[in-house]
Structures are given as structure tokens and as C-alpha cells.
N, C-alpha and C. Protein backbone atom coordinates (compact mmCIF):
# COMPACT_ATOMS: atom_id res chain seq x y z
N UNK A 1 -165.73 -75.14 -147.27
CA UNK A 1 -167.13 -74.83 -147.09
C UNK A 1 -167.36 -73.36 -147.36
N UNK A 2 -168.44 -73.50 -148.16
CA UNK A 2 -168.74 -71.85 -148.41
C UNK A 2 -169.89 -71.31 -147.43
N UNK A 3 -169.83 -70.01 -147.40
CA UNK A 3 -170.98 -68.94 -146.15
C UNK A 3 -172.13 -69.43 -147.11
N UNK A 4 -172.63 -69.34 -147.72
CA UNK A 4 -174.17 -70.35 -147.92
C UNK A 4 -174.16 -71.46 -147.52
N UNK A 5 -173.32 -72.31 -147.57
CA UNK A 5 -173.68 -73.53 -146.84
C UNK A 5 -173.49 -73.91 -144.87
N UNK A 6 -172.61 -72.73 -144.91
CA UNK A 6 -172.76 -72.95 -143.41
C UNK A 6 -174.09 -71.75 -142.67
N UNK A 7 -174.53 -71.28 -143.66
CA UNK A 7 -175.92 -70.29 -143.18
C UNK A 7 -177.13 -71.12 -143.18
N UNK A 8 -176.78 -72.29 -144.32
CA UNK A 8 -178.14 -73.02 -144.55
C UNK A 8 -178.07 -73.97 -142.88
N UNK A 9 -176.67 -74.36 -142.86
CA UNK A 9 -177.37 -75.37 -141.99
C UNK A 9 -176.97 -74.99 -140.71
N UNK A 10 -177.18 -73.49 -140.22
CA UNK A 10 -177.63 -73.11 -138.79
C UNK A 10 -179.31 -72.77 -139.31
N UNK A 11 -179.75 -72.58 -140.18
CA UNK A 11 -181.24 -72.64 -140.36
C UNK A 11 -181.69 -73.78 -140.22
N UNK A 12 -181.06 -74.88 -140.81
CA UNK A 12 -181.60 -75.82 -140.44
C UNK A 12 -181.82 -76.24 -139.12
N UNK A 13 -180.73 -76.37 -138.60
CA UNK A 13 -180.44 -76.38 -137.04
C UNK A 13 -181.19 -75.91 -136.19
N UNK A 14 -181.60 -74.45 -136.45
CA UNK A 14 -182.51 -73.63 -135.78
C UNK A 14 -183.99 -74.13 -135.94
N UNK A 15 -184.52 -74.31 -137.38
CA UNK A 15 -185.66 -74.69 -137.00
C UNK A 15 -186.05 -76.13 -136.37
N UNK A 16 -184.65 -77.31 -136.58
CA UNK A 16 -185.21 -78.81 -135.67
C UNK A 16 -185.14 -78.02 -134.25
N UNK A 17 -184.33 -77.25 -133.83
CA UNK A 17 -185.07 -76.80 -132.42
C UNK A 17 -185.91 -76.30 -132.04
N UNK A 18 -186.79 -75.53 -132.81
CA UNK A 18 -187.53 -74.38 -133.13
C UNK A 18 -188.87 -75.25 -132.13
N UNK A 19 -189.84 -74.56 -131.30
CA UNK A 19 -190.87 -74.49 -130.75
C UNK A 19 -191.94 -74.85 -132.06
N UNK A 20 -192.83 -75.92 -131.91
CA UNK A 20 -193.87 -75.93 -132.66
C UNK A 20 -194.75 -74.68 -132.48
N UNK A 21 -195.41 -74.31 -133.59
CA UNK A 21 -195.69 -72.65 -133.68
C UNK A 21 -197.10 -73.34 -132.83
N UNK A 22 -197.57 -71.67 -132.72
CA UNK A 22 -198.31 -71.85 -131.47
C UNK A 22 -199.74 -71.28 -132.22
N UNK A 23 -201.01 -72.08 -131.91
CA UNK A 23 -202.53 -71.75 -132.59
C UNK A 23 -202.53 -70.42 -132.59
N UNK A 24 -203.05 -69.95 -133.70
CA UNK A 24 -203.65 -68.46 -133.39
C UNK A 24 -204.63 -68.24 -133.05
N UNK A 25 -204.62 -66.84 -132.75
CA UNK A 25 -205.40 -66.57 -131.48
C UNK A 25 -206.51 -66.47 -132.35
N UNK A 26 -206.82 -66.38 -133.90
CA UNK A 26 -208.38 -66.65 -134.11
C UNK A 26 -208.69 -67.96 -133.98
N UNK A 27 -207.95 -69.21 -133.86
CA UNK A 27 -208.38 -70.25 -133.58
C UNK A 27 -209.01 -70.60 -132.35
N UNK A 28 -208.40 -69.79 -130.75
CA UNK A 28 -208.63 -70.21 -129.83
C UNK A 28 -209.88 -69.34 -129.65
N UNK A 29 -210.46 -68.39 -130.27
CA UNK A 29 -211.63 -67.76 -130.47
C UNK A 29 -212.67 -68.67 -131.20
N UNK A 30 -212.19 -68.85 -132.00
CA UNK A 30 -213.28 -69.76 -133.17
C UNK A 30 -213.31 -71.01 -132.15
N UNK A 31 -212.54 -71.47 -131.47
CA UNK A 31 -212.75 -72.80 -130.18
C UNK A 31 -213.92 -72.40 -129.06
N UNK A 32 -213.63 -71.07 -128.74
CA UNK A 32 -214.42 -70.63 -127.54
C UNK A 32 -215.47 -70.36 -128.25
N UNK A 33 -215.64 -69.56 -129.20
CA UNK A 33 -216.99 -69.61 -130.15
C UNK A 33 -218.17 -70.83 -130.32
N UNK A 34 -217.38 -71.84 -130.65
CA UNK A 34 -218.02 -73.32 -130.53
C UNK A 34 -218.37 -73.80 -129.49
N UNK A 35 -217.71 -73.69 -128.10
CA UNK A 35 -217.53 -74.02 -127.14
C UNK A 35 -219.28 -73.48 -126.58
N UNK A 36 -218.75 -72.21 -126.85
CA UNK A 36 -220.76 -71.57 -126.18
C UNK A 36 -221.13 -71.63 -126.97
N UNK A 37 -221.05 -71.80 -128.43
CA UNK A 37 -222.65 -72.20 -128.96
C UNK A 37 -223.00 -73.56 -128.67
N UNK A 38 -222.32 -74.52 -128.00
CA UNK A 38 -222.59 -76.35 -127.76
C UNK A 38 -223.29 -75.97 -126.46
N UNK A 39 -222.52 -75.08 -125.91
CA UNK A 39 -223.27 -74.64 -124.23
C UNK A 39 -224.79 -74.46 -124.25
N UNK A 40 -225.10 -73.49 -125.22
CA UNK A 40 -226.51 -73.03 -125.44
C UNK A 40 -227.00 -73.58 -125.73
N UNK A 41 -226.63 -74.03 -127.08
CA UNK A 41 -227.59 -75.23 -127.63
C UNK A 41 -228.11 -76.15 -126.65
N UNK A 42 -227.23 -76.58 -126.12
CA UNK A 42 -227.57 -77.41 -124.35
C UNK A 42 -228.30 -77.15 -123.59
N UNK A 43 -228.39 -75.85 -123.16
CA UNK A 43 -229.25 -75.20 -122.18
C UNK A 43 -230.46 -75.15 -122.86
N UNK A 44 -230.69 -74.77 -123.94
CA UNK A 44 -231.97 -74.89 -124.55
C UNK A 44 -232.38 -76.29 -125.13
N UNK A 45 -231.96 -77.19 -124.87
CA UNK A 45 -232.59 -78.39 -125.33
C UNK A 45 -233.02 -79.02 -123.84
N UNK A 46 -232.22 -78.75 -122.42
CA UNK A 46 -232.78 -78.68 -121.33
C UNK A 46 -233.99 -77.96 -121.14
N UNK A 47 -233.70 -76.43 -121.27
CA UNK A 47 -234.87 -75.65 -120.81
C UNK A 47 -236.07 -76.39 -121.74
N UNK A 48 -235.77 -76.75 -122.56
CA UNK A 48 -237.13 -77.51 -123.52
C UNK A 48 -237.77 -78.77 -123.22
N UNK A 49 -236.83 -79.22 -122.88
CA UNK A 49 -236.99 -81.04 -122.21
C UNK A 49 -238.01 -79.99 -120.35
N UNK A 50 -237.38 -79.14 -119.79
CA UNK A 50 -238.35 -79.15 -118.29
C UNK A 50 -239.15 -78.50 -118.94
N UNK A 51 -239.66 -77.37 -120.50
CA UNK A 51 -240.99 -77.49 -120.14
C UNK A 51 -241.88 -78.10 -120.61
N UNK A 52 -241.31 -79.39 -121.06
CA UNK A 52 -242.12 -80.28 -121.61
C UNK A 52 -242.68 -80.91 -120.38
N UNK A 53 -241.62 -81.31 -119.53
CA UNK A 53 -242.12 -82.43 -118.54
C UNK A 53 -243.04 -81.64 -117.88
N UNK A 54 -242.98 -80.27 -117.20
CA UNK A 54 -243.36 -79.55 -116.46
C UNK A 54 -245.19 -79.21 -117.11
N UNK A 55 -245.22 -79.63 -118.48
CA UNK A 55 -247.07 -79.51 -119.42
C UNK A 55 -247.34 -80.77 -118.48
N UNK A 56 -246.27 -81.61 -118.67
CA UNK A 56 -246.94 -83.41 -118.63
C UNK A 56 -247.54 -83.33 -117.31
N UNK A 57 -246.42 -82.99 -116.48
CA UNK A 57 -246.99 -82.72 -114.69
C UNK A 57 -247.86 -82.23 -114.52
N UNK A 58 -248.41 -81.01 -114.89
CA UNK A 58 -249.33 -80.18 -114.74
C UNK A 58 -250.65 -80.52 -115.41
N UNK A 59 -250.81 -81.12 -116.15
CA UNK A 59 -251.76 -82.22 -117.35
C UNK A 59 -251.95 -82.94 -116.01
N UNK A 60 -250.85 -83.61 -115.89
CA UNK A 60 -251.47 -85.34 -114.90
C UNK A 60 -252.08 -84.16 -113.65
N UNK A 61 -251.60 -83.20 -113.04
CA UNK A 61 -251.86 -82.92 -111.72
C UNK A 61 -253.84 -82.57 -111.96
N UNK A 62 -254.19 -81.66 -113.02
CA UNK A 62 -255.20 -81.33 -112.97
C UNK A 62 -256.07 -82.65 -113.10
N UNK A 63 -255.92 -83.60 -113.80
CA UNK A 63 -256.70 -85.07 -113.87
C UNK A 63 -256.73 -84.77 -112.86
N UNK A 64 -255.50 -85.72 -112.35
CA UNK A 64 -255.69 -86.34 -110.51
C UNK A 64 -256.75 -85.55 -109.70
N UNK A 65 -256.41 -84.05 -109.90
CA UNK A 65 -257.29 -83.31 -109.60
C UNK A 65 -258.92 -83.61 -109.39
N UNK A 66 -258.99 -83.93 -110.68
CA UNK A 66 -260.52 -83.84 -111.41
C UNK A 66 -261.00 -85.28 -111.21
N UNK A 67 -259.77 -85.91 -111.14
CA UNK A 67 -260.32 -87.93 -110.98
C UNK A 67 -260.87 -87.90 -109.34
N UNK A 68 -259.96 -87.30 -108.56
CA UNK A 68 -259.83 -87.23 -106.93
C UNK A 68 -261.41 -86.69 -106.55
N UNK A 69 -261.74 -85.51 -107.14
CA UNK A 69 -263.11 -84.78 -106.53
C UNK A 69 -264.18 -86.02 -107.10
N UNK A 70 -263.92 -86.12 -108.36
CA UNK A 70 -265.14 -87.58 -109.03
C UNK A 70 -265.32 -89.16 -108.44
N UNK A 71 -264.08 -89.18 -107.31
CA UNK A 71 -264.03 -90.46 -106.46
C UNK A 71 -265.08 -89.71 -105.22
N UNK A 72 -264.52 -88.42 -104.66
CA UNK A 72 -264.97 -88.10 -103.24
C UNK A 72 -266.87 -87.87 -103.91
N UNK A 73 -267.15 -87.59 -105.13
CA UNK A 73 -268.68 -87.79 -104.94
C UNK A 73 -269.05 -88.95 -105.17
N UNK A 74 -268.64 -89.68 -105.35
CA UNK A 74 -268.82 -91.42 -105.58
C UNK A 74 -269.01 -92.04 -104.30
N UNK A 75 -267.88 -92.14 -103.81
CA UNK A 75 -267.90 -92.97 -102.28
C UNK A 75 -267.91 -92.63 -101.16
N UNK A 76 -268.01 -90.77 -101.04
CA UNK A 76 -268.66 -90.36 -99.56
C UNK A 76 -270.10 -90.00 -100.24
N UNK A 77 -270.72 -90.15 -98.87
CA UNK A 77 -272.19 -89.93 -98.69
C UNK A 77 -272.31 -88.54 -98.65
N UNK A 78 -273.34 -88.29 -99.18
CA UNK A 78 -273.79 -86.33 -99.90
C UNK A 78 -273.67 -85.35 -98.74
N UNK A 79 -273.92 -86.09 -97.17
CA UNK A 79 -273.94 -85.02 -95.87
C UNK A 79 -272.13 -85.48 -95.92
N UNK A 80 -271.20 -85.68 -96.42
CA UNK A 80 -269.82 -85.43 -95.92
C UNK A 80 -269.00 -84.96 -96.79
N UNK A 81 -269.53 -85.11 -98.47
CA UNK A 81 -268.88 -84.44 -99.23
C UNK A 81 -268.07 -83.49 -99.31
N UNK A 82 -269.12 -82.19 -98.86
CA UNK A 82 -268.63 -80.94 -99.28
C UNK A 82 -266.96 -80.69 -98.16
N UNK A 83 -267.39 -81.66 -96.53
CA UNK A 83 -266.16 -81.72 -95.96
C UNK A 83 -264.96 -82.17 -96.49
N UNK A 84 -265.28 -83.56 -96.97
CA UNK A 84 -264.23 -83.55 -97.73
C UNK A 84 -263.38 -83.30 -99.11
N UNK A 85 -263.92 -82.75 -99.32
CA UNK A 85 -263.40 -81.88 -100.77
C UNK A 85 -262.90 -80.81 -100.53
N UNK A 86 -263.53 -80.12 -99.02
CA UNK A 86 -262.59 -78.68 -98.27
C UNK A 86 -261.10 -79.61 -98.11
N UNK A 87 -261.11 -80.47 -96.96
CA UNK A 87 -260.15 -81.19 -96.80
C UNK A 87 -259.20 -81.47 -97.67
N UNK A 88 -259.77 -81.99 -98.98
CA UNK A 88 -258.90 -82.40 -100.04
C UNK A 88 -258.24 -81.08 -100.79
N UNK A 89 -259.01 -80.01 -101.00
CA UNK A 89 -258.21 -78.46 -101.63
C UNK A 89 -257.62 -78.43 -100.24
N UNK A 90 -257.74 -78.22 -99.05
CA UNK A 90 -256.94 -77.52 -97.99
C UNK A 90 -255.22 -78.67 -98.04
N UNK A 91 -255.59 -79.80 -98.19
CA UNK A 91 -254.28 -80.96 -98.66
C UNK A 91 -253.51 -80.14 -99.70
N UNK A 92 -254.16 -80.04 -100.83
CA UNK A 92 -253.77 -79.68 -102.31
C UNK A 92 -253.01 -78.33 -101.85
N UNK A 93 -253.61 -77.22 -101.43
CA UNK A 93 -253.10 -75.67 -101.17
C UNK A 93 -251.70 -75.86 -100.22
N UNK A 94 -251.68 -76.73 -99.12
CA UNK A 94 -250.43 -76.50 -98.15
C UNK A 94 -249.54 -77.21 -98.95
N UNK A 95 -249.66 -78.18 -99.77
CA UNK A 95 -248.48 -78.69 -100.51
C UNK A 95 -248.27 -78.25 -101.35
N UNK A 96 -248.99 -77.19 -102.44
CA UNK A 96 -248.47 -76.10 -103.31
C UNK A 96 -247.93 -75.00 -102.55
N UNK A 97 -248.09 -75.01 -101.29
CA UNK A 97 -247.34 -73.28 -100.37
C UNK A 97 -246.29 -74.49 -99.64
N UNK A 98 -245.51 -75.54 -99.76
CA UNK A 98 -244.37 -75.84 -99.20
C UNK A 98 -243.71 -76.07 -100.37
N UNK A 99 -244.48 -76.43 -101.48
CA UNK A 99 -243.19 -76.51 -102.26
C UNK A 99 -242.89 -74.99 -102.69
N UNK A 100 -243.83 -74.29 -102.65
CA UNK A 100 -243.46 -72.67 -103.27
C UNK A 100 -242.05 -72.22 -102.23
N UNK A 101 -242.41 -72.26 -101.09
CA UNK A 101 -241.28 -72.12 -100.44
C UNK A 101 -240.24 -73.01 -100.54
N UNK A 102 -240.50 -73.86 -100.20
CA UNK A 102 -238.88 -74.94 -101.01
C UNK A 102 -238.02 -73.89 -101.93
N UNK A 103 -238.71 -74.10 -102.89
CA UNK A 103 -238.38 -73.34 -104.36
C UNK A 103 -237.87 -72.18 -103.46
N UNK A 104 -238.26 -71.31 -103.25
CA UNK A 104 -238.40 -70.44 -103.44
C UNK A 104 -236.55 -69.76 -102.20
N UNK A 105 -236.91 -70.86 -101.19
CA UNK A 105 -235.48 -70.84 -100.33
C UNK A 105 -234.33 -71.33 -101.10
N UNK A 106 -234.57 -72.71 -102.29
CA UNK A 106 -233.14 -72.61 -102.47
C UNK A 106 -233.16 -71.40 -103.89
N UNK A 107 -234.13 -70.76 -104.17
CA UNK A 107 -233.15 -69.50 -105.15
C UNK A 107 -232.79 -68.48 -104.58
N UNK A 108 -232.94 -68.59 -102.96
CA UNK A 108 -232.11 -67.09 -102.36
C UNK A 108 -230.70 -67.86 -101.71
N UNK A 109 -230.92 -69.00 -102.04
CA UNK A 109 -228.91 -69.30 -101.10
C UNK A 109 -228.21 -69.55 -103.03
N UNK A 110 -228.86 -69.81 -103.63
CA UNK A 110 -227.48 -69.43 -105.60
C UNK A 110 -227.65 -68.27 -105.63
């Protein structure tokens, strides 16, 4: 046996043991790269989807609004009206100031 052939086959040798090489590190960048732009993209197809729903809500709330006062002059009598339409904004105002606070307690405990 000649020294080339016993050099070739500790190379050989060496590389069937050899560690599969390992990603480079622009790959695991170009991964994390992708990674947050799928993130964002996400977050903004959310943030887009609540303020869509959040027009729709606010659309239906002012109807209801506007349907609610057009029932109370319909079917109360003209001496009780104006009471109840205070009544009905004073309803409307404490449940816009509990949910403000709702809201508003859970963004001081994140």
C-alpha cells in the first residue's frame, strides 16, 4: 500500500464520521427574517380585521341609538318622553364609563 492510498482512506473515514455541517448563520437570519415578517403581516391583518369590526359596532351602536329614541317617541306619551330619553342616555353613559374602565384596568395589570 502506498501513502496516497492510505491518506485517501483516513479522509474518507473522517468525513463518514464527520458532523453534518451546520446552517449558516445567514440562513438562521434569513429564517428569523421571515419569521417577523409572517408575525407582522399577522398583526396587521388582525389590527385590520378589529377595525373593521369595531366601524360595524359603532355603525350598529349609533342606529340602535337612533332606532331606541324613535321607539321612546312612538310609544311613550309626550308628558314622559323627555324622562325617558334622560333615562335612556343616563343607561347609555354608565355603560360607556364601565366599560371605559374595564378597558382601561386591564391595560394597567400588561
Amino acid at each position: 500500500m502506498s501513502d496516497t492510498e492510505s491518506d485517501d482512506d483516513a479522509e474518507t473515514t473522517e468525513q463518514t464520521n464527520a458532523r453534518p455541517p451546520e446552517p449558516d448563520s445567514d440562513d438562521a437570519e434569513t429564517t428569523e427574517q421571515t419569521n417577523a415578517r409572517t408575525r407582522r403581516i399577522r398583526e396587521y391583518l388582525e389590527y385590520t380585521g378589529l377595525a373593521v369590526l369595531v366601524l360595524f359596532a359603532l355603525l350598529a351602536a349609533f342606529r340602535f341609538y337612533g332606532h331606541t329614541s324613535a321607539a321612546i317617541s312612538e310609544f311613550i306619551s309626550p308628558a314622559y318622553r323627555s324622562l325617558f330619553k334622560a333615562l335612556f342616555n343616563l343607561v347609555v353613559l354608565l355603560v360607556s364609563a364601565g366599560g371605559i374602565a374595564v378597558l382601561l384596568a386591564r391595560r394597567d395589570r400588561v
